[in-house]
Protein backbone atom coordinates (compact mmCIF):
# COMPACT_ATOMS: atom_id res chain seq x y z
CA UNK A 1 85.75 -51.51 75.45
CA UNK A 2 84.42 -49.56 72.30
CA UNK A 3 84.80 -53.06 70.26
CA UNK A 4 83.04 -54.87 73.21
CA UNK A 5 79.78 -52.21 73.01
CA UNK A 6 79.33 -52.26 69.62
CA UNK A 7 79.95 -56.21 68.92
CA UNK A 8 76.56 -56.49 71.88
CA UNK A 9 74.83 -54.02 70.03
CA UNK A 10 75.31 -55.71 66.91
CA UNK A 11 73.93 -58.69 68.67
CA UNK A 12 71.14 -57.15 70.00
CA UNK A 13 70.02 -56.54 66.46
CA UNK A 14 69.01 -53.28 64.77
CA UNK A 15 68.09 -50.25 66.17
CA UNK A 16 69.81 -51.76 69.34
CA UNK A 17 66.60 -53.05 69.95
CA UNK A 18 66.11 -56.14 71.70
CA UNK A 19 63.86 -58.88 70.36
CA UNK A 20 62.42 -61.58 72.78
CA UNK A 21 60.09 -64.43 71.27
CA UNK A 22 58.36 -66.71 73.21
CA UNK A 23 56.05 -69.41 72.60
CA UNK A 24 53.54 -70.74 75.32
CA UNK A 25 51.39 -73.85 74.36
CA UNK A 26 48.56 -75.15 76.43
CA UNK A 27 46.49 -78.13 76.74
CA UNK A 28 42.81 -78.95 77.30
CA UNK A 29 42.45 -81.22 80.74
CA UNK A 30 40.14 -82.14 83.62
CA UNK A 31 42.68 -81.42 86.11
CA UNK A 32 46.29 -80.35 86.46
CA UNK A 33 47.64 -83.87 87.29
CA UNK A 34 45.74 -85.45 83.90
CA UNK A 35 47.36 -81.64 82.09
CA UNK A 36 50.99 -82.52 82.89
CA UNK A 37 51.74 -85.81 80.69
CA UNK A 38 50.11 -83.95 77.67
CA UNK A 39 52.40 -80.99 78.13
CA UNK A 40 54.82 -82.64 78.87
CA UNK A 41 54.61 -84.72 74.87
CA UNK A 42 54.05 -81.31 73.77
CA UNK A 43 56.99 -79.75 74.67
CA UNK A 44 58.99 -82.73 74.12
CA UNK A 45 57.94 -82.35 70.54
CA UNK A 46 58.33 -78.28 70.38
CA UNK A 47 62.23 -78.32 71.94
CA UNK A 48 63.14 -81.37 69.17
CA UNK A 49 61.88 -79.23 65.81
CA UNK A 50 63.59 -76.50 66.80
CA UNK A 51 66.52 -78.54 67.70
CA UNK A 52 66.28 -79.74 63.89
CA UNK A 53 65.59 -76.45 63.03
CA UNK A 54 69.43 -75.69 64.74
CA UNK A 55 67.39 -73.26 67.51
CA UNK A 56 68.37 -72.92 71.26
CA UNK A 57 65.28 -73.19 73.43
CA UNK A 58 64.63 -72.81 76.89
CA UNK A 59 61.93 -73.75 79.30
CA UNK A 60 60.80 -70.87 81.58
CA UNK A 61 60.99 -71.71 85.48
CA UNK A 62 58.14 -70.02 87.45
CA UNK A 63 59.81 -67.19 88.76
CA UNK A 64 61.23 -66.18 85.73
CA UNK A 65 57.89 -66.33 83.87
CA UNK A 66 57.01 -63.85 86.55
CA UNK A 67 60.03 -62.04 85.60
CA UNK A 68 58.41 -61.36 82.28
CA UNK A 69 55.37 -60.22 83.11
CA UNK A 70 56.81 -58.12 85.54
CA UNK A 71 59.28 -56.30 82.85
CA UNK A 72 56.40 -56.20 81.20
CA UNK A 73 54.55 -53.22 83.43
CA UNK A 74 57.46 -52.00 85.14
CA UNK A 75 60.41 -51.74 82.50
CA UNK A 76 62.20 -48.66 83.97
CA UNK A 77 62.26 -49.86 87.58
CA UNK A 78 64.27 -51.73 89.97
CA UNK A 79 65.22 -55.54 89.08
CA UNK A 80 62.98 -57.84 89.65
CA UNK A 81 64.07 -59.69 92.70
CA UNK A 82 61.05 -61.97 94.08
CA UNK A 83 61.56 -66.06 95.30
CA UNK A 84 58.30 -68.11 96.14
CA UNK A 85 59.85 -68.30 99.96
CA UNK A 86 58.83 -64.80 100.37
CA UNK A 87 54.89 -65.88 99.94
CA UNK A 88 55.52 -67.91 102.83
CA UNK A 89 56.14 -65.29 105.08
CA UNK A 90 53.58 -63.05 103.87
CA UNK A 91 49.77 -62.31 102.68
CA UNK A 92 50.89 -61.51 99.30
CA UNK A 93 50.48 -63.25 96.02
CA UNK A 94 52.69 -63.15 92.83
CA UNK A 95 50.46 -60.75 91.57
CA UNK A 96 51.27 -58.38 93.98
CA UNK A 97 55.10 -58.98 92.83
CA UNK A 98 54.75 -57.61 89.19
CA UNK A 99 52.05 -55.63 88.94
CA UNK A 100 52.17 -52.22 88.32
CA UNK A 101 50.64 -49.48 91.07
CA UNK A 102 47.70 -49.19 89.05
CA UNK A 103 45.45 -49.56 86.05
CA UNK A 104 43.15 -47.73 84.70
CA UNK A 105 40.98 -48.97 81.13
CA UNK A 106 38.04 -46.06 82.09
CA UNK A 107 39.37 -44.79 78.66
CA UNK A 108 37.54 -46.13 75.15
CA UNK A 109 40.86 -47.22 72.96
CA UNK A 110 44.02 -47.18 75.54
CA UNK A 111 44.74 -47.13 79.06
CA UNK A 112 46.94 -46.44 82.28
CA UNK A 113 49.47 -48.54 84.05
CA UNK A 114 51.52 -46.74 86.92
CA UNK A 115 52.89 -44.10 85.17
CA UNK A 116 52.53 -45.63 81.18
CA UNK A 117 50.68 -45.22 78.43
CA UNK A 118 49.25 -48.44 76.76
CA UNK A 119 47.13 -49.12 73.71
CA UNK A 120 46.63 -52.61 72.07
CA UNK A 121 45.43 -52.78 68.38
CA UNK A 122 44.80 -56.13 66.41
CA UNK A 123 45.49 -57.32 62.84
CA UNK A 124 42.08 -56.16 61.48
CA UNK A 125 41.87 -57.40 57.73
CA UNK A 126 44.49 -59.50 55.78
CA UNK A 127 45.60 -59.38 52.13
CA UNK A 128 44.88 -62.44 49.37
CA UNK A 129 48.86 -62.83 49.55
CA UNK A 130 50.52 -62.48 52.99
CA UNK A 131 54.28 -61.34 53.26
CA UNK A 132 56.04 -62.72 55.96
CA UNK A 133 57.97 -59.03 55.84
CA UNK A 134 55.12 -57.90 57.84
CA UNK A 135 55.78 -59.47 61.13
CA UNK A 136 59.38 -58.59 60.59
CA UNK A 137 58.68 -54.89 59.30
CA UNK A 138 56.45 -54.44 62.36
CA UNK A 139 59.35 -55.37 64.85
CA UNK A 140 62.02 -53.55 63.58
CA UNK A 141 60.21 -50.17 64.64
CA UNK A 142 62.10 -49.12 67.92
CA UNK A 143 59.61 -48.69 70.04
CA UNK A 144 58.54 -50.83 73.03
CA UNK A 145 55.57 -53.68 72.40
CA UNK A 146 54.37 -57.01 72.00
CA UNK A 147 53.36 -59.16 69.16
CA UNK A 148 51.11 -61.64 70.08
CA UNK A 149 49.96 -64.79 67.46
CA UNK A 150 47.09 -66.87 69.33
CA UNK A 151 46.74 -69.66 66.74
CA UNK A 152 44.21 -72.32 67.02
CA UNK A 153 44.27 -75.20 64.73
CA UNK A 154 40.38 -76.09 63.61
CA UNK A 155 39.67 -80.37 63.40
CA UNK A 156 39.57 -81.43 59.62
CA UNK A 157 36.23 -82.63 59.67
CA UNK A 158 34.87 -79.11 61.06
CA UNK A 159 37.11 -77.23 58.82
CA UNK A 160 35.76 -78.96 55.38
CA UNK A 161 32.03 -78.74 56.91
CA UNK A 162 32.61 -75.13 57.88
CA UNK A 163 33.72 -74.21 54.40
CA UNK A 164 30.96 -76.38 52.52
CA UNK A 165 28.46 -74.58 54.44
CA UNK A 166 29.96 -71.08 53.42
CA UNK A 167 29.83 -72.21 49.23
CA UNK A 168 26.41 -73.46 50.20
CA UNK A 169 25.51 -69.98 51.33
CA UNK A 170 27.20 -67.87 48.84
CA UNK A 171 25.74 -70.04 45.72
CA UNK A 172 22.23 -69.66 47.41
CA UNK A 173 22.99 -65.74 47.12
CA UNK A 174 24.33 -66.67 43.46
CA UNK A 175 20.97 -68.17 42.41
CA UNK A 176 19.08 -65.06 43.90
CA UNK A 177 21.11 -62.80 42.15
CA UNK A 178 20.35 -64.32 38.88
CA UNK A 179 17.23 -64.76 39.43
CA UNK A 180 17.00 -60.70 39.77
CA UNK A 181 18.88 -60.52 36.49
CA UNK A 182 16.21 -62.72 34.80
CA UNK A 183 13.70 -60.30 36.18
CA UNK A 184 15.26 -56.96 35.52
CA UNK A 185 16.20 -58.09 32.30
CA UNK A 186 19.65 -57.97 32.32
CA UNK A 187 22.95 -60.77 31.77
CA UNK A 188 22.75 -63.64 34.77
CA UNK A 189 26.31 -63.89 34.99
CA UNK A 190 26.83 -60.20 35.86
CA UNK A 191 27.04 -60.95 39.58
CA UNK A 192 28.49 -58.70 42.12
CA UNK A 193 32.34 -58.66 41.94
CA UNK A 194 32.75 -59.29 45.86
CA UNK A 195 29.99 -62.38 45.85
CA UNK A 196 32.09 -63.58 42.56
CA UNK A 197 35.35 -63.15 44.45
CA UNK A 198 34.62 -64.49 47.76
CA UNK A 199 33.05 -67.87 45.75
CA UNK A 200 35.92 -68.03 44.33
CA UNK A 201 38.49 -67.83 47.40
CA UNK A 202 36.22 -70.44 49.59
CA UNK A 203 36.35 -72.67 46.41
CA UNK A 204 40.27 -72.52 46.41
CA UNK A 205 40.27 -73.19 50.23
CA UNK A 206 37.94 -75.78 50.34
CA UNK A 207 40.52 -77.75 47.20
CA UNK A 208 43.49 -76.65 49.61
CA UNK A 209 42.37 -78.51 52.55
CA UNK A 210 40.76 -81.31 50.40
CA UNK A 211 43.57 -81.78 47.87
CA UNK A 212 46.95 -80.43 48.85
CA UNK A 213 47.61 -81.35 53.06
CA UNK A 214 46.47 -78.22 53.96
CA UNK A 215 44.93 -77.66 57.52
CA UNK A 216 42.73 -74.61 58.61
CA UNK A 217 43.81 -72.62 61.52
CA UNK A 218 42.32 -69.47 63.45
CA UNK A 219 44.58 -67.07 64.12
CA UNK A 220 44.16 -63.60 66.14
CA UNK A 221 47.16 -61.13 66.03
CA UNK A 222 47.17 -58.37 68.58
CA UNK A 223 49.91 -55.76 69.02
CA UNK A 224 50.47 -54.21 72.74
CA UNK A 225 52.30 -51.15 72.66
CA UNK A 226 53.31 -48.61 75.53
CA UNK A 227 54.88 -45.07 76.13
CA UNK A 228 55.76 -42.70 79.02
CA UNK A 229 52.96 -39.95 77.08
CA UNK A 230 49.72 -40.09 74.96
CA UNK A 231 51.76 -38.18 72.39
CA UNK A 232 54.52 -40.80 72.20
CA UNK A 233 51.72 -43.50 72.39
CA UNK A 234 49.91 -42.16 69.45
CA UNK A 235 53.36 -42.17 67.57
CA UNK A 236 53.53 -45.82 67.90
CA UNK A 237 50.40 -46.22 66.89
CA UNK A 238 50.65 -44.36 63.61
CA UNK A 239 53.92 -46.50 62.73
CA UNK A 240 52.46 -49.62 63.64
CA UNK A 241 49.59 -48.61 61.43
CA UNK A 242 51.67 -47.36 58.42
CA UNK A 243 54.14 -50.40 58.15
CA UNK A 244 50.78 -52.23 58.11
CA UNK A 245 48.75 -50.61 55.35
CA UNK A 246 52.05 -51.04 53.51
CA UNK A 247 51.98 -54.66 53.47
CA UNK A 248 48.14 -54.17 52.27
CA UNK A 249 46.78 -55.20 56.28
CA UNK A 250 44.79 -53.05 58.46
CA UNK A 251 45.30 -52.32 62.00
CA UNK A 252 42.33 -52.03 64.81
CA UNK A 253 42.00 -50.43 67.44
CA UNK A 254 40.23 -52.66 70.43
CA UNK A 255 37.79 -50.20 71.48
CA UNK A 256 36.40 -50.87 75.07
CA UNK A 257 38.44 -54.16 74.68
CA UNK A 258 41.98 -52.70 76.40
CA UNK A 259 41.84 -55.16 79.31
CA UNK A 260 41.07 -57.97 77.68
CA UNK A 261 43.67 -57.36 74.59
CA UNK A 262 46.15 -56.73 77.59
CA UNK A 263 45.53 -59.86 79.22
CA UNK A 264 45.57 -61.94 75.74
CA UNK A 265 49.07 -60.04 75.32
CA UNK A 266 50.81 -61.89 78.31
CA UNK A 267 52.33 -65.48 77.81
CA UNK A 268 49.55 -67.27 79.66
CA UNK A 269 48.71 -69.11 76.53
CA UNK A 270 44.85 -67.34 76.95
CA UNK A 271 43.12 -65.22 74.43
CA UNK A 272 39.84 -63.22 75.66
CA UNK A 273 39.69 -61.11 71.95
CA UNK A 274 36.69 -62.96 69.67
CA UNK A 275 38.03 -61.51 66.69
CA UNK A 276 39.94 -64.65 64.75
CA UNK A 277 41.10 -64.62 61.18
CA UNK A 278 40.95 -68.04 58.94
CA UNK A 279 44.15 -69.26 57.75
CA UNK A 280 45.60 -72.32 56.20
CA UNK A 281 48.83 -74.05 57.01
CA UNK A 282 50.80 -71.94 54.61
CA UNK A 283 49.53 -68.47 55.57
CA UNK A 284 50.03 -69.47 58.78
CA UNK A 285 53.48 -70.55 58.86
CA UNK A 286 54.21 -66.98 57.21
């Protein structure tokens, strides 16, 4: 018996935490019959590269999607036993299956569900040189939350025009600023170091996407974590925040944003948070 508990903890992973990842895709449509087909290609192509990839995947059914979301609000509490027959018989909705007995956002940077504590923060700034240690650093603190990645992938043709028009802005500021120099008297090329170094970065971006297959995605990383106290909540927090600022990334707090970041957090493939981060192919596959 001792063997059997510590061979499941051992699968489990570390901390005996478990680790769940999920990935939800969705499709732009002009109705639900014209939606499935598309999906349908889609996930057709997800389950074979992670076949090749020698990963076991499995489709959700509805109820246990609900499941989920349900474990998500009320983790200490009785199974989660719902089947769509009982809507039949009832009023009731699948909402009123798996949510919580109340929420409460009337707070600026975390809020109240039942009798939890939640707070979700987002990836704020990102470093020239991403680790993929920080995903993985992040997740192996044991406490409970959810890592989100909404990724967007940006049409080549808008990407290259997007960045074009950012060097075309930036060397207008680089004329103006030696133009000053001329005046004042002083060297032209002494330009400000952040002007010089963000020239720099859209001009290696712009010979990524043009030159070596890259694509340009937008990417906005939120982090949903909950505890039975403010105290414990603010724990979380500061770890969250400290494994961050290790891997040279900043962590936000979505101030009068806590419903929305809580709602981008589920697995409904739906992001309400306008705060996206420009990556390539590379960075984002990190």
């Amino acid at each position: 018996e001792y063997n059997h508990m510590l061979n499941d903890k051992a699968h489990q992973g570390q901390n005996s935490s478990l680790r769940e990842k999920y990935l939800t895709f969705s499709a732009a449509a002009s109705n639900y019959k014209a939606a499935i087909p598309i999906l349908s290609r889609i996930e057709t192509d997800v389950l074979g590269n992670f076949k090749s990839l020698g990963c076991d995947t499995k489709v959700l059914s509805g109820c246990e999607r609900l499941e989920l979301l349900y474990n998500t609000f009320n983790y200490d509490k009785e199974p989660f036993t719902f089947k769509y027959d009982q809507l039949v018989t009832s009023d009731l909705k699948t909402k009123d299956f798996i949510s919580p007995d109340s929420f409460d956002f009337s707070n600026k940077s975390s809020f109240e569900f039942g009798n939890k504590y939640g707070q979700v923060l987002y990836l704020k700034d990102l470093p020239p040189d991403l680790s993929d240690k920080l995903l993985s650093e992040i997740s192996d603190i044991p406490v409970n939350m959810l890592i989100n990645l909404h990724i967007n992938s940006v049409d080549q043709d808008n990407a290259l025009d997007l960045v074009k028009k950012k060097i075309a802005f930036m060397e207008q500021q680089k004329i103006d600023e030696q133009k000053k120099a001329l005046k004042a008297g002083y060297d032209v090329d002494m330009l400000p170091y952040e002007l010089k170094f963000s020239l720099n970065e859209a001009q290696e971006l712009l010979d990524d996407l043009q030159n070596k297959n890259q694509r340009m995605f937008k990417a906005t990383i939120l982090i949903f974590t909950s505890a039975d106290s403010l105290e414990d909540l603010e724990k979380n927090v500061y770890q969250i925040s400290s494994v961050a600022r290790k891997n040279n990334c900043k962590i936000g707090k979505l101030d009068y944003l806590q419903e929305e970041g809580m709602n981008s957090s589920l697995p409904l493939g739906q992001n309400h948070i306008e705060i996206q981060r420009t990556l390539t192919t590379s960075s984002t596959a990190i």
